[in-house]
PDB file of N, CA and C in Angstrom:
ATOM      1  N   UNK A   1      52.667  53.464 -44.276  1.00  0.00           N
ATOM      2  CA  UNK A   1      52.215  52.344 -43.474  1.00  0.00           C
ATOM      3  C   UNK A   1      52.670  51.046 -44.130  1.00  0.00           C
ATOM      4  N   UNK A   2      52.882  50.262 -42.880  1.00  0.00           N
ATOM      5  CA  UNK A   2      53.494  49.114 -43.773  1.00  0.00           C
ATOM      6  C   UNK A   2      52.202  47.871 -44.296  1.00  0.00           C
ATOM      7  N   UNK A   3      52.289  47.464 -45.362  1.00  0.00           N
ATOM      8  CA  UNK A   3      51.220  46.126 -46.180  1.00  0.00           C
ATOM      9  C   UNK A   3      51.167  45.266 -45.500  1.00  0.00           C
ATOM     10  N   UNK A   4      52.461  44.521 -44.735  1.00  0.00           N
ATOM     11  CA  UNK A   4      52.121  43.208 -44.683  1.00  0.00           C
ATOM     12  C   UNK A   4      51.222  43.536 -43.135  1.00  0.00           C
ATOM     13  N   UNK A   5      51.658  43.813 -42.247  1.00  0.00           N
ATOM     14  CA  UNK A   5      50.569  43.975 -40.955  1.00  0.00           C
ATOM     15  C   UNK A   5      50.163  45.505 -40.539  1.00  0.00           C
ATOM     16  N   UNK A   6      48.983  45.482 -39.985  1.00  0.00           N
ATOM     17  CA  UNK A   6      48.778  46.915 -39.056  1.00  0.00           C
ATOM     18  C   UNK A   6      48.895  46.785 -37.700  1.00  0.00           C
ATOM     19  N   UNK A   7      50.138  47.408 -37.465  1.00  0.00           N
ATOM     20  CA  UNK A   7      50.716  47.031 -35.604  1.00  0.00           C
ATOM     21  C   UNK A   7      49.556  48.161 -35.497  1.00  0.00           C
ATOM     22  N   UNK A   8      49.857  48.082 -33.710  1.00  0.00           N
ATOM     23  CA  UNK A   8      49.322  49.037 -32.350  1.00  0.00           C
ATOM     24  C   UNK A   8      49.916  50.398 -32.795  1.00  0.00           C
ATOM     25  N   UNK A   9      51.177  50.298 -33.131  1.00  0.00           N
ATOM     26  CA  UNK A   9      52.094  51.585 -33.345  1.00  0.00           C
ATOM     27  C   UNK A   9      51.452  52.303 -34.311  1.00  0.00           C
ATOM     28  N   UNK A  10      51.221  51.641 -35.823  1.00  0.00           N
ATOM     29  CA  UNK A  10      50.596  52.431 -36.738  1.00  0.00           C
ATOM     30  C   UNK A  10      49.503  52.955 -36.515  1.00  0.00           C
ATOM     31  N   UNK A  11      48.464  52.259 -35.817  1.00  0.00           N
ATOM     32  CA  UNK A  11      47.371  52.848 -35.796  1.00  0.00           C
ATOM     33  C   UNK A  11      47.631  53.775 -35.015  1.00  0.00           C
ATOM     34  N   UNK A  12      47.938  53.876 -33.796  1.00  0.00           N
ATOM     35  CA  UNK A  12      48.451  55.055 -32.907  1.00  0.00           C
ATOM     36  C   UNK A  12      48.842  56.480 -33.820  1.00  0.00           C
ATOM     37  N   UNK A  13      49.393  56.286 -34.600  1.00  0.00           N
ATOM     38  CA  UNK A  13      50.383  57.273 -35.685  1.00  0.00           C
ATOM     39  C   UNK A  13      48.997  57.656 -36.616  1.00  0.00           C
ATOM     40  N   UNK A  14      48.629  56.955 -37.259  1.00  0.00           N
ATOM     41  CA  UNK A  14      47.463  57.515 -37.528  1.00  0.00           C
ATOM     42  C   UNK A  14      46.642  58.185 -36.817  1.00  0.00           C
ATOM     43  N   UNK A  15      46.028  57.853 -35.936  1.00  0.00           N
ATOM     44  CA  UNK A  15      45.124  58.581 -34.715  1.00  0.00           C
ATOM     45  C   UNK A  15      45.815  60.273 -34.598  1.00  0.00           C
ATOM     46  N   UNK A  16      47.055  60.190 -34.237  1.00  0.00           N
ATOM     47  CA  UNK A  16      47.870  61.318 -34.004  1.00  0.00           C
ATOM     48  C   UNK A  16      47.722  61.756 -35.117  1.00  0.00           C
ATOM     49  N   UNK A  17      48.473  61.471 -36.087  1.00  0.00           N
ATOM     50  CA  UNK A  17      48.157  62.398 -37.521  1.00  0.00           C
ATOM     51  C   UNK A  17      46.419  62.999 -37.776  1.00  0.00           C
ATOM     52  N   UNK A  18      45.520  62.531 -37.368  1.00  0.00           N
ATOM     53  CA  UNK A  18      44.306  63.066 -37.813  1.00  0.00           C
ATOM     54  C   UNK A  18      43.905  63.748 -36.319  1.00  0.00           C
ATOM     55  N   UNK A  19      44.121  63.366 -35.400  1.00  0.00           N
ATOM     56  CA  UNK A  19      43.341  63.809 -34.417  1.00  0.00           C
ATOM     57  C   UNK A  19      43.992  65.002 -33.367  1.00  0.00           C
ATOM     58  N   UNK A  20      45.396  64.726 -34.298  1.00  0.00           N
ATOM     59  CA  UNK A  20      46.110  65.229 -33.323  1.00  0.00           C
ATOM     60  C   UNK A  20      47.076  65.181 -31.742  1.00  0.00           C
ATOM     61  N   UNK A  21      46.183  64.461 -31.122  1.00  0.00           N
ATOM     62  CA  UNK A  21      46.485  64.075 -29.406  1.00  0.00           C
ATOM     63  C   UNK A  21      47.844  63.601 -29.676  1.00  0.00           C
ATOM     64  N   UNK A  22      48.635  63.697 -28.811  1.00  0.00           N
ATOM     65  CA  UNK A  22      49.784  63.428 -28.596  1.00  0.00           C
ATOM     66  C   UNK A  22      49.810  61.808 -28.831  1.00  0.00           C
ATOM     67  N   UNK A  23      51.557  61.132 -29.465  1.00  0.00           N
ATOM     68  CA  UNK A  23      51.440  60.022 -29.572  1.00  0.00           C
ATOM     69  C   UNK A  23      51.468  58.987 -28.161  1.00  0.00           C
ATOM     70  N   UNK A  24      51.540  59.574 -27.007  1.00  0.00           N
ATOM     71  CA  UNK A  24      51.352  58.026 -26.001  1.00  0.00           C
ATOM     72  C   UNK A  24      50.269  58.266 -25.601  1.00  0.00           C
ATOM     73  N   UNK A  25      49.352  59.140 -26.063  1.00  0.00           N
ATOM     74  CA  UNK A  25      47.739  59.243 -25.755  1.00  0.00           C
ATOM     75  C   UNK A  25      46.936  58.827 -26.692  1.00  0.00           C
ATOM     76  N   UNK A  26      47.515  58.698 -27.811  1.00  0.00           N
ATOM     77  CA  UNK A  26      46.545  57.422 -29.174  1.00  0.00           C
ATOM     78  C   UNK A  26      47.147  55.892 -28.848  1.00  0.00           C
ATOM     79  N   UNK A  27      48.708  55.824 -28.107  1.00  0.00           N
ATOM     80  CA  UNK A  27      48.990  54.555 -28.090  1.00  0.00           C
ATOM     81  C   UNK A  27      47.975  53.855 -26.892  1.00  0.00           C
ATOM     82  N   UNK A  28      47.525  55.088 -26.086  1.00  0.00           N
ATOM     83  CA  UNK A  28      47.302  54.159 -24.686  1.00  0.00           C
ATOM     84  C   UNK A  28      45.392  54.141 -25.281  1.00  0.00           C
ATOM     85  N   UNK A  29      45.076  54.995 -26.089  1.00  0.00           N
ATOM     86  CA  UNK A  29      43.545  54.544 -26.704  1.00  0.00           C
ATOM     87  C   UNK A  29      43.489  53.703 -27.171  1.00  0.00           C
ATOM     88  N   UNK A  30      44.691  53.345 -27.761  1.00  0.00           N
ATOM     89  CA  UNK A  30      44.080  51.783 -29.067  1.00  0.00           C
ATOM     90  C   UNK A  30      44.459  50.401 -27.919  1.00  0.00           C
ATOM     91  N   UNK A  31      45.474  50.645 -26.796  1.00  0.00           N
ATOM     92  CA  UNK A  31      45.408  49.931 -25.523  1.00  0.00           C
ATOM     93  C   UNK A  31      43.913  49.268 -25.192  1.00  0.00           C
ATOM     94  N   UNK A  32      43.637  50.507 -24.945  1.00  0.00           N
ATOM     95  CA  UNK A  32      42.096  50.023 -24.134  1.00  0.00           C
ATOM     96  C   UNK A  32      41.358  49.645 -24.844  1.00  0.00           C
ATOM     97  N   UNK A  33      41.542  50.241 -26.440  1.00  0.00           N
ATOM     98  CA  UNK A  33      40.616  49.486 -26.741  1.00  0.00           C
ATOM     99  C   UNK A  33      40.523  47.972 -27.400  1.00  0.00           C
ATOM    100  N   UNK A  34      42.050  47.914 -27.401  1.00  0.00           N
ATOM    101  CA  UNK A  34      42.283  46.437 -27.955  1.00  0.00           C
ATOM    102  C   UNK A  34      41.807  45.814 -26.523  1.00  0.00           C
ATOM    103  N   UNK A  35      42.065  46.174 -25.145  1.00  0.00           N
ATOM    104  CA  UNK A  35      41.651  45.618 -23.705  1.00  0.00           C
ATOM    105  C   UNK A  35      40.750  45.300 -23.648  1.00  0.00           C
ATOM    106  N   UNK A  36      39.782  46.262 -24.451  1.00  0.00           N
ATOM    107  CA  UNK A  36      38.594  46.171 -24.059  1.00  0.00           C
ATOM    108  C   UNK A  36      37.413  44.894 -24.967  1.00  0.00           C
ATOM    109  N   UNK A  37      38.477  44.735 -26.194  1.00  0.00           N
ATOM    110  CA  UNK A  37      37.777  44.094 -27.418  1.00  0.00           C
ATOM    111  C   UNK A  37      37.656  42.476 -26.312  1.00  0.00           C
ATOM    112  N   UNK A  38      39.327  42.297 -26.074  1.00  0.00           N
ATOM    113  CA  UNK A  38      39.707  40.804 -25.969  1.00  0.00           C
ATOM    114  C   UNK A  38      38.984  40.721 -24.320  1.00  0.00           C
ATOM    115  N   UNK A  39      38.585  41.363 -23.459  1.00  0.00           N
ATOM    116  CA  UNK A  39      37.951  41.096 -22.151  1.00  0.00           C
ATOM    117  C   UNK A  39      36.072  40.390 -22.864  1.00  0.00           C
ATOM    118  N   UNK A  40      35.735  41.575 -23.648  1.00  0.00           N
ATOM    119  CA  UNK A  40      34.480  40.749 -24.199  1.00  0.00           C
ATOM    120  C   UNK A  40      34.583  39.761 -24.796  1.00  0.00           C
ATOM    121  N   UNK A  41      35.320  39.186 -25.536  1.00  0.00           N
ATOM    122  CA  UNK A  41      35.689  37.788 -26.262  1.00  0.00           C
ATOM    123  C   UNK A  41      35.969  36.660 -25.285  1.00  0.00           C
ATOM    124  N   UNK A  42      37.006  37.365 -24.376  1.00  0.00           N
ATOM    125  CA  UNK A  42      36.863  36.061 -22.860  1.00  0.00           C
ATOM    126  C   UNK A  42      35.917  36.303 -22.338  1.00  0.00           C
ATOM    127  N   UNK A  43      34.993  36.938 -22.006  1.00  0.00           N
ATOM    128  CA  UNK A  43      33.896  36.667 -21.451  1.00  0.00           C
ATOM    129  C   UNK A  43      32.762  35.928 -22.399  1.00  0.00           C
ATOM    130  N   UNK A  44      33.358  35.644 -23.608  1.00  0.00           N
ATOM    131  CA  UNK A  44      32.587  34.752 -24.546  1.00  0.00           C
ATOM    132  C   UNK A  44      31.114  35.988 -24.713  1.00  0.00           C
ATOM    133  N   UNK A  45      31.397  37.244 -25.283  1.00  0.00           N
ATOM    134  CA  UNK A  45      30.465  37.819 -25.929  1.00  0.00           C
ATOM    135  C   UNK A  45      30.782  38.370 -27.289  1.00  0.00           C
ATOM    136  N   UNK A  46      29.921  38.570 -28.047  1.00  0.00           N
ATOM    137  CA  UNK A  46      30.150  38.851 -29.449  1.00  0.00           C
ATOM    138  C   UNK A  46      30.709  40.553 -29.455  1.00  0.00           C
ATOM    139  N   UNK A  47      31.536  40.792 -30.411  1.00  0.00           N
ATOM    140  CA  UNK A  47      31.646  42.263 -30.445  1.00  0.00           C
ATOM    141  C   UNK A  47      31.131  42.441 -31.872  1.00  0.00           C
ATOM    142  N   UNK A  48      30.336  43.735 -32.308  1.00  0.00           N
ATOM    143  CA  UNK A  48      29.628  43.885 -33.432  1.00  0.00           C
ATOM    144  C   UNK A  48      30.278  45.549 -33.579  1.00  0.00           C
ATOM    145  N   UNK A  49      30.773  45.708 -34.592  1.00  0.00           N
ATOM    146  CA  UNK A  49      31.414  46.885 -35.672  1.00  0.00           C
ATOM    147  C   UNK A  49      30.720  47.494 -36.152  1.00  0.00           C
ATOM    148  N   UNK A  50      29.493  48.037 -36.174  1.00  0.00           N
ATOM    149  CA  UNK A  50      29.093  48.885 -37.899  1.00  0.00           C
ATOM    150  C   UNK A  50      29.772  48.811 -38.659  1.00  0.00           C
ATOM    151  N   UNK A  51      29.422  48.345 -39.775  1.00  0.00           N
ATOM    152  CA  UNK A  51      29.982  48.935 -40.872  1.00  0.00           C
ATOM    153  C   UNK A  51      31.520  48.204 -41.105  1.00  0.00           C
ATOM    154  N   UNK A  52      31.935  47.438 -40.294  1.00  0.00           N
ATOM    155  CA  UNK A  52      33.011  46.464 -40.205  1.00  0.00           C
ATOM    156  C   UNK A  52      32.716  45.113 -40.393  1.00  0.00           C
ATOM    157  N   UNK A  53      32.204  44.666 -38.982  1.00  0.00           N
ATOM    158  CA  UNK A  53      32.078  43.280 -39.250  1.00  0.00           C
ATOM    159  C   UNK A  53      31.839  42.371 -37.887  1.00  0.00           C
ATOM    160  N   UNK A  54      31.425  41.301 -37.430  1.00  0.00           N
ATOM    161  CA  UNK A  54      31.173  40.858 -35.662  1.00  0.00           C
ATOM    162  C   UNK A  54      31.968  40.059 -36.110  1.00  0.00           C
ATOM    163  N   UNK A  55      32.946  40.233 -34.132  1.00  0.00           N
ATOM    164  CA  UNK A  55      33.613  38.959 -34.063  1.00  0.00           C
ATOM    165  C   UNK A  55      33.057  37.932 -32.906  1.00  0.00           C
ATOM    166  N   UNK A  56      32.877  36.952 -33.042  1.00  0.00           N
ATOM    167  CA  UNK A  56      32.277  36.297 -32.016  1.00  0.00           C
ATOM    168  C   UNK A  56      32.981  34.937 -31.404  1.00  0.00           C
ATOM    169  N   UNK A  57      32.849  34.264 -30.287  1.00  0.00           N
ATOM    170  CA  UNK A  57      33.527  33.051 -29.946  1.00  0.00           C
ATOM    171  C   UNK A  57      32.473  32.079 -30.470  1.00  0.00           C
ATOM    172  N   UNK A  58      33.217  31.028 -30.971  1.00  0.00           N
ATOM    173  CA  UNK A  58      32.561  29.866 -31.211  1.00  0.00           C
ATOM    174  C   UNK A  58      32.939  28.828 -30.885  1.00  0.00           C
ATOM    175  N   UNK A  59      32.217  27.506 -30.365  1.00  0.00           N
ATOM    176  CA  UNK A  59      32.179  26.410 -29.783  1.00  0.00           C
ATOM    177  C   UNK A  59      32.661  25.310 -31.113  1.00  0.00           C
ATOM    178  N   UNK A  60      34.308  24.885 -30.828  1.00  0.00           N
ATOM    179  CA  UNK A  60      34.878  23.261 -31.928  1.00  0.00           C
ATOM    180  C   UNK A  60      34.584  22.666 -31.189  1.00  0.00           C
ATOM    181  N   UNK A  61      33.936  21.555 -31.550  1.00  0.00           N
ATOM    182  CA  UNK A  61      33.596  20.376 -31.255  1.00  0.00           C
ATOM    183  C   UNK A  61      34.520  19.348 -31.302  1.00  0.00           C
ATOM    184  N   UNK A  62      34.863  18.007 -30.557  1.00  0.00           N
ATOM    185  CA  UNK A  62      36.206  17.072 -30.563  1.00  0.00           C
ATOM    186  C   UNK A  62      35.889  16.727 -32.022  1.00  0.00           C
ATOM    187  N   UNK A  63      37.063  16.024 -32.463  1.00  0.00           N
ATOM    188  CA  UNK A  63      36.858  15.803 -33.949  1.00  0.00           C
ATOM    189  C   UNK A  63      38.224  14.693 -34.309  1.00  0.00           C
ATOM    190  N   UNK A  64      37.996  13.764 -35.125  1.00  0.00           N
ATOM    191  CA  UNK A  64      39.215  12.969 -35.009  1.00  0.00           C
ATOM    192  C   UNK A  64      39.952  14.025 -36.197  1.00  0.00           C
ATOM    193  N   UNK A  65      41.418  13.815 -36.255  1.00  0.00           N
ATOM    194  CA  UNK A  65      42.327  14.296 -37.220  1.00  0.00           C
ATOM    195  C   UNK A  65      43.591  13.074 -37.334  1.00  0.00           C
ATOM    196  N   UNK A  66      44.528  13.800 -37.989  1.00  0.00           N
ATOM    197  CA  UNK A  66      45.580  12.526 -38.193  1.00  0.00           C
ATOM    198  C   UNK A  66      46.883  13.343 -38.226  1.00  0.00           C
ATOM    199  N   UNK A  67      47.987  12.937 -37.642  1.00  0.00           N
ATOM    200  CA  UNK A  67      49.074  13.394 -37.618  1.00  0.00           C
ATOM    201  C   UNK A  67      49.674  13.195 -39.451  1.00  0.00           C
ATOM    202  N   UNK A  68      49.919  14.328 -39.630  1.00  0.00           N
ATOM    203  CA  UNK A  68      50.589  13.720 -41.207  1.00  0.00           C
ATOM    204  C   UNK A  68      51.920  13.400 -41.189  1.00  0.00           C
ATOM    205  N   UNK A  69      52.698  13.515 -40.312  1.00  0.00           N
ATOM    206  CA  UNK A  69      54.054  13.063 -40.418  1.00  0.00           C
ATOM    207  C   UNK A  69      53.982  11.092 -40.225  1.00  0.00           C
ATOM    208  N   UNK A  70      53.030  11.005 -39.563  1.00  0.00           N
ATOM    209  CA  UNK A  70      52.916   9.823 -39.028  1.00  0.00           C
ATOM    210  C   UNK A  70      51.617   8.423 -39.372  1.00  0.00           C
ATOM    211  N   UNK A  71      50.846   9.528 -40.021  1.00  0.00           N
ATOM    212  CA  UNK A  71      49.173   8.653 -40.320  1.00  0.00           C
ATOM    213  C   UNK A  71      48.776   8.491 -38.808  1.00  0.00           C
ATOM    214  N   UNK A  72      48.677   8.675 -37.847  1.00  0.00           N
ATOM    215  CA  UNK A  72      47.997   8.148 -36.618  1.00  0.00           C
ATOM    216  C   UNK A  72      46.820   9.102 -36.464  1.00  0.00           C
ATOM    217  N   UNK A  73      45.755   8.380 -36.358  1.00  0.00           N
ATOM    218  CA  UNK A  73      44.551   9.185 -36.101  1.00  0.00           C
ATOM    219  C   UNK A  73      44.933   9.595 -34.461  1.00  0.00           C
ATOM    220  N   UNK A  74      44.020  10.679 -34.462  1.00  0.00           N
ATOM    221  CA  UNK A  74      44.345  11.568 -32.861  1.00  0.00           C
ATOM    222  C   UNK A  74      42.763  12.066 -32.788  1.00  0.00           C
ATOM    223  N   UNK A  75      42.279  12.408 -31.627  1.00  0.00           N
ATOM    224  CA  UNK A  75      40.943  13.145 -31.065  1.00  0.00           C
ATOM    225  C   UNK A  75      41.816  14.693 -31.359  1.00  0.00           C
ATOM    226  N   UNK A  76      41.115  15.360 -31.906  1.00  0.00           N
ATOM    227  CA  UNK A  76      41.542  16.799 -31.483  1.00  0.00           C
ATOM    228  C   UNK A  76      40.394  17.591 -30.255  1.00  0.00           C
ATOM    229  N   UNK A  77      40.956  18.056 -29.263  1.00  0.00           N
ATOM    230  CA  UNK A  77      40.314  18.308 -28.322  1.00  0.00           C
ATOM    231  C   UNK A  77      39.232  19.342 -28.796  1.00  0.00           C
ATOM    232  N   UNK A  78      38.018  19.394 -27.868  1.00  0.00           N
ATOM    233  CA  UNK A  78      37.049  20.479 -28.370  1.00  0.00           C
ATOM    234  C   UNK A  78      37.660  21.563 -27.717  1.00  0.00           C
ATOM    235  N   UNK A  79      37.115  22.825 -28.251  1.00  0.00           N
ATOM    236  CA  UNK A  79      37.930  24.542 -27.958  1.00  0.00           C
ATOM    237  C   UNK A  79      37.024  25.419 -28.488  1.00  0.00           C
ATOM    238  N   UNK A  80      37.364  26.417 -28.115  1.00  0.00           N
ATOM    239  CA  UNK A  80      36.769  27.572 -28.751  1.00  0.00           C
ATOM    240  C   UNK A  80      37.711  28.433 -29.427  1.00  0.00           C
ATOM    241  N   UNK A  81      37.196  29.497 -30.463  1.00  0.00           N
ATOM    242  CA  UNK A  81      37.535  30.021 -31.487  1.00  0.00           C
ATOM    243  C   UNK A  81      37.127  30.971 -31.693  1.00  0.00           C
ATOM    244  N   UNK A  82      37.864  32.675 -32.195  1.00  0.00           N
ATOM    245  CA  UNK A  82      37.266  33.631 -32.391  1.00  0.00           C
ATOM    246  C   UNK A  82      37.215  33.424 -33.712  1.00  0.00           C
ATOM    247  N   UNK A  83      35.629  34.087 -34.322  1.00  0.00           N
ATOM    248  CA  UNK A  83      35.489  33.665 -35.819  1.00  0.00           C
ATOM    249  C   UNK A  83      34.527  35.269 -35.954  1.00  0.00           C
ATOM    250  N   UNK A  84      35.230  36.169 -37.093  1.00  0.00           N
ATOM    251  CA  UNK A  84      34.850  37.089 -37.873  1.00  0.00           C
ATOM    252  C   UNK A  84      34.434  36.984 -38.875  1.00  0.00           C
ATOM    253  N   UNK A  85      32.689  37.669 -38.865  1.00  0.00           N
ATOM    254  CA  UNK A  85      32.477  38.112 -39.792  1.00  0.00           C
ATOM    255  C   UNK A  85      32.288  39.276 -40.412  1.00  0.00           C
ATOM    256  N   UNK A  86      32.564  39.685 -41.667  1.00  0.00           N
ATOM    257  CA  UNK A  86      32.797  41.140 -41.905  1.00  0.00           C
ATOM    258  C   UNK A  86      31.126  41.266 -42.636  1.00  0.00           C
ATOM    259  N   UNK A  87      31.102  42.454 -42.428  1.00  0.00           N
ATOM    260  CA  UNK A  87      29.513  43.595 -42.862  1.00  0.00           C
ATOM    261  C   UNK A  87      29.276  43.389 -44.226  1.00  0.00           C
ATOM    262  N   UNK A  88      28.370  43.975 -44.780  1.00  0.00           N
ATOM    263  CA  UNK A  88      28.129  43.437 -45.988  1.00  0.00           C
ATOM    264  C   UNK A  88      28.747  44.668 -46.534  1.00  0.00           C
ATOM    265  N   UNK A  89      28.754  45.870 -46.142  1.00  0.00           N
ATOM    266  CA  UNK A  89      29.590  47.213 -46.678  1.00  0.00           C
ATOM    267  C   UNK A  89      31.022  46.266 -47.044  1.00  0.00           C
ATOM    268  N   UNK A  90      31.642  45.961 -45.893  1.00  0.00           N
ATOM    269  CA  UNK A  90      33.136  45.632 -45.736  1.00  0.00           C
ATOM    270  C   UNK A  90      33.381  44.901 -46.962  1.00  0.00           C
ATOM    271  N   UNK A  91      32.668  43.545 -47.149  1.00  0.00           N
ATOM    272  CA  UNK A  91      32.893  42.506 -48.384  1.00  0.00           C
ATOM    273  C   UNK A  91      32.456  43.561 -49.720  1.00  0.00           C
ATOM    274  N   UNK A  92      31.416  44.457 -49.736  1.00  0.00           N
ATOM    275  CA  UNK A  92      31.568  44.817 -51.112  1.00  0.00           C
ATOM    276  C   UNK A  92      32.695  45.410 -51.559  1.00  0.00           C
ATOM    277  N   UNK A  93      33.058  46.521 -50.400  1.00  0.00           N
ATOM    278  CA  UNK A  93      34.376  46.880 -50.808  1.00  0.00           C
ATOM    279  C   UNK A  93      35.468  46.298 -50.851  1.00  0.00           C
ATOM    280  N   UNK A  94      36.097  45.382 -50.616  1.00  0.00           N
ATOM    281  CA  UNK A  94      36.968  44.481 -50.762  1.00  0.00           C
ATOM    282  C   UNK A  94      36.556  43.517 -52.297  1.00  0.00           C
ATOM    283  N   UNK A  95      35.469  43.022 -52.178  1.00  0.00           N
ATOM    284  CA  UNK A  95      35.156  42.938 -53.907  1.00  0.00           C
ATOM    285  C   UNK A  95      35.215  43.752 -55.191  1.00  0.00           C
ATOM    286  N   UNK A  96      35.539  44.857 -54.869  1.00  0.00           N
ATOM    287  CA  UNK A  96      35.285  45.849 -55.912  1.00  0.00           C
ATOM    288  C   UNK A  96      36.737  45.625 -56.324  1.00  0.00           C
TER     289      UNK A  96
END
């Protein structure tokens, strides 16, 4: 598997390697379920992991900023934002 990212493909390949099912039947599971993650996020609801971590939308507020090429202050528009947090399992292990 490759370090720097985990595509759709790998995980698929994994799935197949442990589970077996053929590979365009783990590609089209991790489909739906990536479908299924980002439909609850636009509908602005939280998704919660066991043992992973919640990702939830959150409300930026306008905010001045400044162009740095230029110094000109600017409004940055208000938006929303998906913001993860990981489980307390997840952070210990990553601390260890």
């Amino acid at each position: 598997m490759n370090n720097d990212n985990l595509t759709r493909k790998e995980l698929a390949e994994v799935m197949n390697g442990q589970l077996g099912y053929p590979q365009n039947s783990c590609a089209a599971l991790v489909d739906a379920f990536l479908d299924r993650m980002k439909g609850s996020l636009l509908d602005a609801n939280s998704i919660k992991l066991v043992h992973f971590g919640t990702f939830t939308v959150r409300e930026k507020h306008p905010r001045r900023g400044r162009n740095p090429r230029t110094g000109e202050t600017i409004i940055i528009k208000p938006r929303q934002m998906v913001a993860f947090r990981p489980s307390k399992r997840l952070r210990e292990q990553i601390n260890e």
